[in-house]
C-alpha atoms as a PDB file:
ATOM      1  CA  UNK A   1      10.297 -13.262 -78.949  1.00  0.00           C
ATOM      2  CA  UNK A   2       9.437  -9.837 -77.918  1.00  0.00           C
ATOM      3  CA  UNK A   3       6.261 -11.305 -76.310  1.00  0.00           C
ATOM      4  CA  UNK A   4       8.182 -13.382 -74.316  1.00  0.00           C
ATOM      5  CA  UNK A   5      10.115 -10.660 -73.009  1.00  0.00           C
ATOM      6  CA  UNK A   6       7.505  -8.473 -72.282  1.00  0.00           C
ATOM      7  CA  UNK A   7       6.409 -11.747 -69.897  1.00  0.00           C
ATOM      8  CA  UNK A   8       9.904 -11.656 -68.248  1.00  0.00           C
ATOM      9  CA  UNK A   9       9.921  -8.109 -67.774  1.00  0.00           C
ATOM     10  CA  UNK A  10       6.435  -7.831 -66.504  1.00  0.00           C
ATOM     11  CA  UNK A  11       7.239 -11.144 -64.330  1.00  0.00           C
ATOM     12  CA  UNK A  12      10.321  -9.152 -63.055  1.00  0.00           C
ATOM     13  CA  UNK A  13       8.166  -6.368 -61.603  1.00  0.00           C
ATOM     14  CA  UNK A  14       6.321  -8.068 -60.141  1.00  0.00           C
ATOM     15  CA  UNK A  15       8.913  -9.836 -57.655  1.00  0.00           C
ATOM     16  CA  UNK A  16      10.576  -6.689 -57.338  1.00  0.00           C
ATOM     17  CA  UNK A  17       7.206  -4.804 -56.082  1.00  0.00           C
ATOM     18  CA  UNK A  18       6.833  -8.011 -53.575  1.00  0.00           C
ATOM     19  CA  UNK A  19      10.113  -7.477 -52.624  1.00  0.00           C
ATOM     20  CA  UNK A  20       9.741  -4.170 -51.851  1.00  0.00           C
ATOM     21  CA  UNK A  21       6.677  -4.696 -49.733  1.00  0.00           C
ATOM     22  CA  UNK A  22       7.977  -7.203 -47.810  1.00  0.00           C
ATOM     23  CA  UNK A  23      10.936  -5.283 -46.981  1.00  0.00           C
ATOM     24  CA  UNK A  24       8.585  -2.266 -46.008  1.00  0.00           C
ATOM     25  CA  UNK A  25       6.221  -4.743 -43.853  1.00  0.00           C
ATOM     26  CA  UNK A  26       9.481  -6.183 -41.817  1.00  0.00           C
ATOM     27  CA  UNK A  27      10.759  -2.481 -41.316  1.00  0.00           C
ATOM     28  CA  UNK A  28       7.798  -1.661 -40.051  1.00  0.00           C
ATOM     29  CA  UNK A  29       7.448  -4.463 -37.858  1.00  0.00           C
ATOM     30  CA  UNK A  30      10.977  -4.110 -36.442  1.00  0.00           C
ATOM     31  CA  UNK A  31      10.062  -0.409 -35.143  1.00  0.00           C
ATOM     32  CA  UNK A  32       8.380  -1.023 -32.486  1.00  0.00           C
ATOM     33  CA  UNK A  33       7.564   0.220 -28.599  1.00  0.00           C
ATOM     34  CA  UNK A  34      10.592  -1.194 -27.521  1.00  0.00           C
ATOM     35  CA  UNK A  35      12.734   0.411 -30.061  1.00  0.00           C
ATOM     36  CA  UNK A  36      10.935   3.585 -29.126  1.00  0.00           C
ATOM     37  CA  UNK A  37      11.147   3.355 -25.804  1.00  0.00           C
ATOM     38  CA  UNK A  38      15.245   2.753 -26.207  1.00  0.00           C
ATOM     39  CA  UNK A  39      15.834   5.738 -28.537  1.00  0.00           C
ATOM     40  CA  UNK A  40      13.570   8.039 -25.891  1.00  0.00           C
ATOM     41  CA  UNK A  41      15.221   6.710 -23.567  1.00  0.00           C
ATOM     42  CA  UNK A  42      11.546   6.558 -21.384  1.00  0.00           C
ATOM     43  CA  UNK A  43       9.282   3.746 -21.168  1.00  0.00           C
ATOM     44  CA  UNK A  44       5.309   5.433 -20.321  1.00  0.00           C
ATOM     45  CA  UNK A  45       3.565   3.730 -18.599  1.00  0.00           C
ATOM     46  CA  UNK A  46      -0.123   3.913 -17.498  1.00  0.00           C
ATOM     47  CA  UNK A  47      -1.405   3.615 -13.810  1.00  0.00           C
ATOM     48  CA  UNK A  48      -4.509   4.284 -12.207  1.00  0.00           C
ATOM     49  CA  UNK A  49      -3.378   5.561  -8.455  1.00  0.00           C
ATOM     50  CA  UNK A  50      -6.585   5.140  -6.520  1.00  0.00           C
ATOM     51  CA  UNK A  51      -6.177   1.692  -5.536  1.00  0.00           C
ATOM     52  CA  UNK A  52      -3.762   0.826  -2.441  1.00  0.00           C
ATOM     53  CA  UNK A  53      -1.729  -1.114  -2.618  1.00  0.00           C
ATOM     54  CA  UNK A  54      -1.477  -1.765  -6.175  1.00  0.00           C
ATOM     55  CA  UNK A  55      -1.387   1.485  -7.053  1.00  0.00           C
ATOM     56  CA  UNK A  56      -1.689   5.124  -5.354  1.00  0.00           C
ATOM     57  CA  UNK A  57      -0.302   8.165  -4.257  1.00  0.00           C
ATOM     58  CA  UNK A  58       1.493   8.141  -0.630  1.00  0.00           C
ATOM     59  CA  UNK A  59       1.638  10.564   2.195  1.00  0.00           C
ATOM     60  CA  UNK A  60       4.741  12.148   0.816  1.00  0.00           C
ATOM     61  CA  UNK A  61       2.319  12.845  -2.687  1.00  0.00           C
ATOM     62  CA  UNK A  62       4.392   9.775  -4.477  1.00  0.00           C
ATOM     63  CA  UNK A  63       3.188   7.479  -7.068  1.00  0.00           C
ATOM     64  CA  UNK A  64       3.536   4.335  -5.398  1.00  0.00           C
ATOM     65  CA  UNK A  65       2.209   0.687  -4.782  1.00  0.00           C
ATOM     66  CA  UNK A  66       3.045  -2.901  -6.113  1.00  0.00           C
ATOM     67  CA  UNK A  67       2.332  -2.532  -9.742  1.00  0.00           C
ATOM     68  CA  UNK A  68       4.153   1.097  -9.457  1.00  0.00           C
ATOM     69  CA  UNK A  69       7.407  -0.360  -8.527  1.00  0.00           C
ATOM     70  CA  UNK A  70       7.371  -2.733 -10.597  1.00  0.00           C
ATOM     71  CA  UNK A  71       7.493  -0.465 -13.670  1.00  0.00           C
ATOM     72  CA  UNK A  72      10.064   1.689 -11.677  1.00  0.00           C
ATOM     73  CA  UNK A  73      12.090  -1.473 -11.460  1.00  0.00           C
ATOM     74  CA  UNK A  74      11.979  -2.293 -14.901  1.00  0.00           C
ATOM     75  CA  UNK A  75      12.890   1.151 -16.262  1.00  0.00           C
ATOM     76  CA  UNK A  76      15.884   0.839 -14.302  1.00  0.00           C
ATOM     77  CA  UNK A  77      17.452  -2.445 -15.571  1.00  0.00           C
ATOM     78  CA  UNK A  78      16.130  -1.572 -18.785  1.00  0.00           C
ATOM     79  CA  UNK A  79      17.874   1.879 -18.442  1.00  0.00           C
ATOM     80  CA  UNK A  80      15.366   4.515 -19.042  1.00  0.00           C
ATOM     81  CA  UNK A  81      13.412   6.888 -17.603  1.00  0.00           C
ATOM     82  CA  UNK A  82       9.930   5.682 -16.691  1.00  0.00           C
ATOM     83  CA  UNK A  83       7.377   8.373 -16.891  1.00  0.00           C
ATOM     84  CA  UNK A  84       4.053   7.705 -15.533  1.00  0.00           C
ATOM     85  CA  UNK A  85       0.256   8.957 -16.418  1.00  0.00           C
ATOM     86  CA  UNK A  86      -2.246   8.569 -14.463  1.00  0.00           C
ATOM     87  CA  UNK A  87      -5.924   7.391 -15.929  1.00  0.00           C
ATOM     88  CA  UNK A  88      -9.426   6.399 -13.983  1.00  0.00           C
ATOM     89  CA  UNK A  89      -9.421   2.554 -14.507  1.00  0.00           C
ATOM     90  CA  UNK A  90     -12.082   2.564 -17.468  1.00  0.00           C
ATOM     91  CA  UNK A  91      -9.340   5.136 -19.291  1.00  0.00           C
ATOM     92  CA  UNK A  92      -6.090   2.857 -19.671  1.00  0.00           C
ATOM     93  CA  UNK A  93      -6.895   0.433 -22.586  1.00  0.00           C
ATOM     94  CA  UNK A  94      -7.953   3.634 -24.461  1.00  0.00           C
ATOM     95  CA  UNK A  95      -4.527   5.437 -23.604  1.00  0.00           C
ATOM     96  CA  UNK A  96      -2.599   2.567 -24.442  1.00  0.00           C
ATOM     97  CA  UNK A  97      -4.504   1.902 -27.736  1.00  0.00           C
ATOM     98  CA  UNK A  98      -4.272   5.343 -28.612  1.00  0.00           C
ATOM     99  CA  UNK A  99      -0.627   5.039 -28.345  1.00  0.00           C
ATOM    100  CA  UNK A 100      -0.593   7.365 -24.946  1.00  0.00           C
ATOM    101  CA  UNK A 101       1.927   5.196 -23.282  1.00  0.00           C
ATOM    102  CA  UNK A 102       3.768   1.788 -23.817  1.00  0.00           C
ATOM    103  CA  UNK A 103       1.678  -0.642 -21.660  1.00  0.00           C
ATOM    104  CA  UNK A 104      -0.678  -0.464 -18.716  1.00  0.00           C
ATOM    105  CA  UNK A 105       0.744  -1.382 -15.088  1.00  0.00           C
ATOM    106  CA  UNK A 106      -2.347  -2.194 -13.431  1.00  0.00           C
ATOM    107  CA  UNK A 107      -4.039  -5.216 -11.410  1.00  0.00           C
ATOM    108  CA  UNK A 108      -5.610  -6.001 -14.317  1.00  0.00           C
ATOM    109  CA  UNK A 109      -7.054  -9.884 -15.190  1.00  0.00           C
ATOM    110  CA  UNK A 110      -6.377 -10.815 -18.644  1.00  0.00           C
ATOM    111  CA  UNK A 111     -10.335 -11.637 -19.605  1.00  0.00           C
ATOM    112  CA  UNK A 112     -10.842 -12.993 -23.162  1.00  0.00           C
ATOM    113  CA  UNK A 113     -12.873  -9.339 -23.597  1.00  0.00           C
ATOM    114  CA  UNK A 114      -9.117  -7.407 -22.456  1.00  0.00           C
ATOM    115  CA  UNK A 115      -7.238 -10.241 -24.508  1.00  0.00           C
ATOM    116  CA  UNK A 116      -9.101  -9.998 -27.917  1.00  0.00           C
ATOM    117  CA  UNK A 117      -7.950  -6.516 -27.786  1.00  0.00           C
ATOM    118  CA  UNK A 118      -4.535  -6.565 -25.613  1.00  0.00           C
ATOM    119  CA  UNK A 119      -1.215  -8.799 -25.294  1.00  0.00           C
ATOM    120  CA  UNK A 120      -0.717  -9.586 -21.867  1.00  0.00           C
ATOM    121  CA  UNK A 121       2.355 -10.421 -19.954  1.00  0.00           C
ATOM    122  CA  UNK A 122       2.712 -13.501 -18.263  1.00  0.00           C
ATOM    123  CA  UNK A 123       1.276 -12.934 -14.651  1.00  0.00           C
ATOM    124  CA  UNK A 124       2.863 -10.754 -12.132  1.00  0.00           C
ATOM    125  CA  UNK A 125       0.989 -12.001  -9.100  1.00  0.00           C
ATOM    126  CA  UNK A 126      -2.408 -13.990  -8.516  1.00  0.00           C
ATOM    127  CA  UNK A 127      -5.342 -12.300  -6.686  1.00  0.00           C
ATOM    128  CA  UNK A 128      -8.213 -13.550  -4.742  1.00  0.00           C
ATOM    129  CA  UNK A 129     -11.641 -12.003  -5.035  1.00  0.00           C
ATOM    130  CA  UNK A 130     -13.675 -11.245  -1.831  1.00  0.00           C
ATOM    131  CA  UNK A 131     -16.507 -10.063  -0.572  1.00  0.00           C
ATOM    132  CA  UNK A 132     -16.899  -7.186   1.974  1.00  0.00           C
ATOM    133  CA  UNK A 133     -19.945  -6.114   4.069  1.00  0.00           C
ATOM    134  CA  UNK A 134     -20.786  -3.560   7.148  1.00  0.00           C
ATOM    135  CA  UNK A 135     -19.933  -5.259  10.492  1.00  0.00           C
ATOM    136  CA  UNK A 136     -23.543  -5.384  11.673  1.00  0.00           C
ATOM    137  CA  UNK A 137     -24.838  -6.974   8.792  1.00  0.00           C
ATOM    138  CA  UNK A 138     -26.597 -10.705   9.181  1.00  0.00           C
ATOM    139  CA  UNK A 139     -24.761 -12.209   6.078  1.00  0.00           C
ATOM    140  CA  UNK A 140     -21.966 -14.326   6.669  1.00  0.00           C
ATOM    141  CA  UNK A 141     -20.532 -16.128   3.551  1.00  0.00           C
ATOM    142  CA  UNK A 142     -20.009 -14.387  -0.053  1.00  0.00           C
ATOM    143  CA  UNK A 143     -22.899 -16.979  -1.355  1.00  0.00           C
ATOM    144  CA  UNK A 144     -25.375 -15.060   1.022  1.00  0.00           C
ATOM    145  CA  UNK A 145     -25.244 -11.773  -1.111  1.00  0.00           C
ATOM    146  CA  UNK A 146     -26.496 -13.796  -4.286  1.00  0.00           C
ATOM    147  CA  UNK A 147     -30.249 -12.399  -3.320  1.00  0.00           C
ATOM    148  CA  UNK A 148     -33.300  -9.616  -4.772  1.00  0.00           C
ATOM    149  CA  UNK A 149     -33.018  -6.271  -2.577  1.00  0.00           C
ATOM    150  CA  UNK A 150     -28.965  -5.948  -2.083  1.00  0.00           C
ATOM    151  CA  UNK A 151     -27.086  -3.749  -3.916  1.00  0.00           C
ATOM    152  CA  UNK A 152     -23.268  -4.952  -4.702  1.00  0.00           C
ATOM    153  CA  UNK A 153     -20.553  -1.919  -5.530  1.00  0.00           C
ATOM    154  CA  UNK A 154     -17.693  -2.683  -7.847  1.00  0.00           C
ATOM    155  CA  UNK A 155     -15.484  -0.669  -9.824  1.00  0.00           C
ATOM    156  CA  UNK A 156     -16.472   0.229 -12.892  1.00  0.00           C
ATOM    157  CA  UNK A 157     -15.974  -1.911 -15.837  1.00  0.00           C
ATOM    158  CA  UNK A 158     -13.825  -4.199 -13.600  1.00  0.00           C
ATOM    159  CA  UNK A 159     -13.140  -7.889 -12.727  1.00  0.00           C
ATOM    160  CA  UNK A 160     -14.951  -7.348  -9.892  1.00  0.00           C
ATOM    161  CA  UNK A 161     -18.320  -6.224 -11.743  1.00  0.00           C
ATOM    162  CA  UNK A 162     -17.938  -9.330 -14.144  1.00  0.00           C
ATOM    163  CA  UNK A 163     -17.756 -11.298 -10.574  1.00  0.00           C
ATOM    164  CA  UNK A 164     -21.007 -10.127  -9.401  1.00  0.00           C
ATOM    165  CA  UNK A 165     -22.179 -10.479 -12.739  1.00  0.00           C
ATOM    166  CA  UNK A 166     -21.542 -14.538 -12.830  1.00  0.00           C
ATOM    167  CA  UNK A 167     -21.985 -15.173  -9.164  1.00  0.00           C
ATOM    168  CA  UNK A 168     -24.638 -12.857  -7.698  1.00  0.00           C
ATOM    169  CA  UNK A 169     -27.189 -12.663 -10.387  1.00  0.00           C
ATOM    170  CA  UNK A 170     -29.784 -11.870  -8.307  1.00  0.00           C
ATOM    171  CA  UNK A 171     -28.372  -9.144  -6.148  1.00  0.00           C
ATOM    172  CA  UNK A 172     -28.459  -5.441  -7.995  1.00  0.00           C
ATOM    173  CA  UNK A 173     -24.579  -4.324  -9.350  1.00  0.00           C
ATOM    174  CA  UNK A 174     -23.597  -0.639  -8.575  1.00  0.00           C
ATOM    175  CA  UNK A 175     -20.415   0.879 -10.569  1.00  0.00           C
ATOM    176  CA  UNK A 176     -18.445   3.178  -9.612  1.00  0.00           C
ATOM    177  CA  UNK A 177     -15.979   5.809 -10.680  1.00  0.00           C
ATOM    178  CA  UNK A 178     -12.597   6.320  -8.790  1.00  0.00           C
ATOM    179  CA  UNK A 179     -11.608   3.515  -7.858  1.00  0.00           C
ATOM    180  CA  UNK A 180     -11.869   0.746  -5.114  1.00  0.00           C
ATOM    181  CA  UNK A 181     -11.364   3.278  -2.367  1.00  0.00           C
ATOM    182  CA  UNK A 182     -14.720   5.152  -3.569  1.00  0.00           C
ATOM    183  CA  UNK A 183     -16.834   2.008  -3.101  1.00  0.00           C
ATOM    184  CA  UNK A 184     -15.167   0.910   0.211  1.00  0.00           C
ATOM    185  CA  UNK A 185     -16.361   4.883   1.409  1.00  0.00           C
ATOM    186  CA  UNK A 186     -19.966   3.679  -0.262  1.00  0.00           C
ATOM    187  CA  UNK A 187     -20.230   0.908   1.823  1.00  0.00           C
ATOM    188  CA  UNK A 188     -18.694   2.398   4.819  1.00  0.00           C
ATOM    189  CA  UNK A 189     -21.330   5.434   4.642  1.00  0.00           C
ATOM    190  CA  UNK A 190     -24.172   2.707   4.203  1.00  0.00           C
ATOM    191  CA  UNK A 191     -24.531   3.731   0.214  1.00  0.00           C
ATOM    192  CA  UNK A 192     -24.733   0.108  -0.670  1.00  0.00           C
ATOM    193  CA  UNK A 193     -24.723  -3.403   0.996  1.00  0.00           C
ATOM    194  CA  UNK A 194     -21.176  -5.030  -0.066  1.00  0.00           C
ATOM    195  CA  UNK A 195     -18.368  -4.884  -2.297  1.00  0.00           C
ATOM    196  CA  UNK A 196     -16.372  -7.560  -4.255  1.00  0.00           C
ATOM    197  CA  UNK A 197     -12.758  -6.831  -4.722  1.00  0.00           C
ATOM    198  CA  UNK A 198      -9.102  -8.259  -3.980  1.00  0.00           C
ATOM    199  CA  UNK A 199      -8.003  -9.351  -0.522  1.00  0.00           C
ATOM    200  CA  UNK A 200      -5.320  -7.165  -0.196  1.00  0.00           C
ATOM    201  CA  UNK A 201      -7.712  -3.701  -1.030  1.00  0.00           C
ATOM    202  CA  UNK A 202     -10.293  -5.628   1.181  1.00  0.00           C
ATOM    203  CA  UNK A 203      -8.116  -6.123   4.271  1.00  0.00           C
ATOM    204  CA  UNK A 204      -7.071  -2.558   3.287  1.00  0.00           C
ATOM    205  CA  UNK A 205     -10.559  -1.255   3.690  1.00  0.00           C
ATOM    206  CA  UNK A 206     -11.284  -2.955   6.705  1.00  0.00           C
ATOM    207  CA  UNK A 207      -8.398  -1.839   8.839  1.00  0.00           C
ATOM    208  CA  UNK A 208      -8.793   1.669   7.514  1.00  0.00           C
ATOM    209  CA  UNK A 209     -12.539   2.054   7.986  1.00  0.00           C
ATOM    210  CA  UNK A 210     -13.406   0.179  10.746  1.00  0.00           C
ATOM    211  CA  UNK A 211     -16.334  -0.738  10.133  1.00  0.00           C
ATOM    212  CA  UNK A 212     -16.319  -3.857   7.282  1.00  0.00           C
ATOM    213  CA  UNK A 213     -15.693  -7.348   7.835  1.00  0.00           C
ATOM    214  CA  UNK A 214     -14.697  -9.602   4.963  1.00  0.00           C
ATOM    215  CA  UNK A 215     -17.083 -12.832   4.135  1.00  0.00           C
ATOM    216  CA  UNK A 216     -16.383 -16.399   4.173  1.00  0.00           C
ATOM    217  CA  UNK A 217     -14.771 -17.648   1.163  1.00  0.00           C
ATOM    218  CA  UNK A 218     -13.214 -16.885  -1.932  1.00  0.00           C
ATOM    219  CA  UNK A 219     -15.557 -16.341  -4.954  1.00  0.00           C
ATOM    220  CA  UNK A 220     -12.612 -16.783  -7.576  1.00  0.00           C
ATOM    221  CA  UNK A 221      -8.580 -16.496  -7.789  1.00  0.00           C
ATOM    222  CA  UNK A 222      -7.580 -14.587 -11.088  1.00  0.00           C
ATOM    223  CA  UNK A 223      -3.904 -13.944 -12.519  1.00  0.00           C
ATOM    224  CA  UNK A 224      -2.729 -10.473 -12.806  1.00  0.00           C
ATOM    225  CA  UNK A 225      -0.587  -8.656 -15.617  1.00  0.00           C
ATOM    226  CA  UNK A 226       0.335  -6.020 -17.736  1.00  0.00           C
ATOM    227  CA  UNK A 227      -1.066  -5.409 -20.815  1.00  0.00           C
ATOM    228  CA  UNK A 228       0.598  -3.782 -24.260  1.00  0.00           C
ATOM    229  CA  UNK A 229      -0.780  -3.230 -27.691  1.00  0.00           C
ATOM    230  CA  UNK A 230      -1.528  -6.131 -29.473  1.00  0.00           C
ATOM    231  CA  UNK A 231       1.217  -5.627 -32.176  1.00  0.00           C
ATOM    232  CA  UNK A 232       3.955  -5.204 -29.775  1.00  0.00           C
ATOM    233  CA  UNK A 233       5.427  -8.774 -29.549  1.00  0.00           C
ATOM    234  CA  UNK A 234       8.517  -7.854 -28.982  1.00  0.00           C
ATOM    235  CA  UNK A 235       7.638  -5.651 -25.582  1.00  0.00           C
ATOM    236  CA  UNK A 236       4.974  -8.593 -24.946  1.00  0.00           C
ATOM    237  CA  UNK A 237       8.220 -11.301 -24.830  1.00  0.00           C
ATOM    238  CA  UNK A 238      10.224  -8.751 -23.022  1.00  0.00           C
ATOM    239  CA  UNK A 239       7.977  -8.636 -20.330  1.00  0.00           C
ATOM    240  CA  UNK A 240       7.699 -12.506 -19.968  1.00  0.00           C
ATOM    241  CA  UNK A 241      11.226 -12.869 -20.126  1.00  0.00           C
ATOM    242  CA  UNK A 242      11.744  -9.954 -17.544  1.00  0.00           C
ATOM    243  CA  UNK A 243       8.755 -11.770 -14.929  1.00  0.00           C
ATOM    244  CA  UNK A 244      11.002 -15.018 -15.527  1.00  0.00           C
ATOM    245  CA  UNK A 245      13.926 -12.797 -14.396  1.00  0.00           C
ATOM    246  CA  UNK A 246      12.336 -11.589 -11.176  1.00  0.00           C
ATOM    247  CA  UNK A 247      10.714 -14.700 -10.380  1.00  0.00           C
ATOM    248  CA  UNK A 248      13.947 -16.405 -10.006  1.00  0.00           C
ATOM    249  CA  UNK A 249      16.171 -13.894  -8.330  1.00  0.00           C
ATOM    250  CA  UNK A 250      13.143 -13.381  -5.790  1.00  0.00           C
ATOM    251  CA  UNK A 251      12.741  -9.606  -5.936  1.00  0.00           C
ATOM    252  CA  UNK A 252       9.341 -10.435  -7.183  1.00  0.00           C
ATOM    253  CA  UNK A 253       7.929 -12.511  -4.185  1.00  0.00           C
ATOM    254  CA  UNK A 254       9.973  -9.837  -2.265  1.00  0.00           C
ATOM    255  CA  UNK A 255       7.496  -7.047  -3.686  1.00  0.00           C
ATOM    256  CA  UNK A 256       4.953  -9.034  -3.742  1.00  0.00           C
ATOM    257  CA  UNK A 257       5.077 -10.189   0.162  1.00  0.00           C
ATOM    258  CA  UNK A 258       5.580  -6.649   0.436  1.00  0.00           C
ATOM    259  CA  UNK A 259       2.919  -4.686  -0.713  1.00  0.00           C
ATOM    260  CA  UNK A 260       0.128  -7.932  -1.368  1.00  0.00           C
ATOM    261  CA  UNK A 261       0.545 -10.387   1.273  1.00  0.00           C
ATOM    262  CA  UNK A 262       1.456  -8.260   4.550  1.00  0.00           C
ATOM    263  CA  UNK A 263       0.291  -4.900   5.254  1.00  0.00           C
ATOM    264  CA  UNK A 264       4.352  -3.707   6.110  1.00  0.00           C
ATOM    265  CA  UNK A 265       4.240  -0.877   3.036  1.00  0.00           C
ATOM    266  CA  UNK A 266       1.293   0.595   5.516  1.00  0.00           C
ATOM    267  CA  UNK A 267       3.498   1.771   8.022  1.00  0.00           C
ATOM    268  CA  UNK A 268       6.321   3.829   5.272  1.00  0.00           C
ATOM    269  CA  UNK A 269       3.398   5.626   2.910  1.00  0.00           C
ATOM    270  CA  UNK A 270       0.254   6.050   5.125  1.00  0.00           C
END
């Protein structure tokens, strides 16, 4: 009899020390970024402001652009304070998995690399991926730069790279630090022979610079997002929910034409 008991008692203990982990494990999981980010009352978010017109500082020294205001936007239905910080592009999955900031507002491309190590929202806006080259240069389509002897800039550790990567094998990648705006200056000064990046920074680059014309064709059209840590469901769904939102009240297509599709932000923060 007292065996038996011993069973039951040990039995018992058991459950109860299951019980008590699994209690521990769903507190845990229910405090999350978004419950931080209510109790703060400020949602962080990471940018990298040297790449109009996603993301960059204005004329009146402003943190701006599309993927700017959007965060802005959704600390203000959401109610908090949104408090930016400001990384070179090959810094913001570090800061965010450091737990620097909540997510990453960026024109980033959810790659399998980004999304074996990120959750990221559904996307915020599409981009197509061009190439750029010196007006007075022979080459006409983006194929043409797929050749020994030409150097292609990018961004470092960007979409863009990974684009010149797949497509232009041949030609000789060059990455750079500081955003799009220092390889557009590279190719502009005659540092290298094209870039690869969005249309919008392209068209950007052109009418700033003078100097650049875009190629024929697009090399590849890639969804945008934000990205959080990969434990953070609940922010994950929030975001999805809150794109859904946006989507159908058209404020989203409104920024979007905005800042992506028109150069009209041009003429209030240059």
């Amino acid at each position: 009899m007292m065996k038996f008991l011993k069973k039951i008692a040990l039995s018992i203990g058991m459950l109860a020390g299951v019980a008590a982990l699994s209690a521990g494990t769903a507190n845990t999981a229910s405090a999350g970024a978004m419950e931080d980010i209510l109790k703060r009352g400020e949602l962080r978010v990471a940018v990298q402001t040297q790449g109009a017109p996603v993301s960059f500082i204005n004329k009146d020294g402003k943190q701006t652009g599309l993927a700017v205001e959007l965060a802005r936007m959704m600390g203000e239905d959401l109610g908090v304070k949104v408090v930016f910080q400001d990384y070179d592009w090959k810094g913001l999955i570090p800061a965010l998995l450091a737990g620097k900031v909540d997510m990453i507002a960026a024109d980033m491309t959810p790659t399998p690399q980004r999304a074996a190590q990120l959750l990221f929202s559904r996307p915020m806006f599409y981009e197509e991926t061009v190439a750029v080259v010196k007006n007075d240069s022979p080459l006409a389509k983006w194929e043409d730069l797929n050749q020994e002897g030409l150097n292609i800039g990018s961004t470092q550790a960007s979409s863009y790279s990974e684009a010149i990567k797949k497509f232009m094998p041949k030609a000789t990648l060059k990455e750079f630090t500081g955003g799009t705006a220092a390889v557009a200056q590279a190719l502009s000064a005659g540092r290298i022979d094209a870039t690869v990046s969005d249309l919008g920074n392209v068209t950007n680059f052109v009418n700033e610079f003078g100097n650049l014309k875009i190629l024929d064709g697009i090399i590849v059209k890639n969804p945008l997002a934000f990205a959080v840590r990969p434990d953070e469901v609940h922010l994950k769904l929030w975001l999805d929910n809150y794109v859904e939102l946006i989507t159908s009240d058209k404020r989203l297509d409104q920024m979007v034409n905005y800042w992506w599709n028109t150069t009209d932000w041009e003429k209030d923060h240059k």
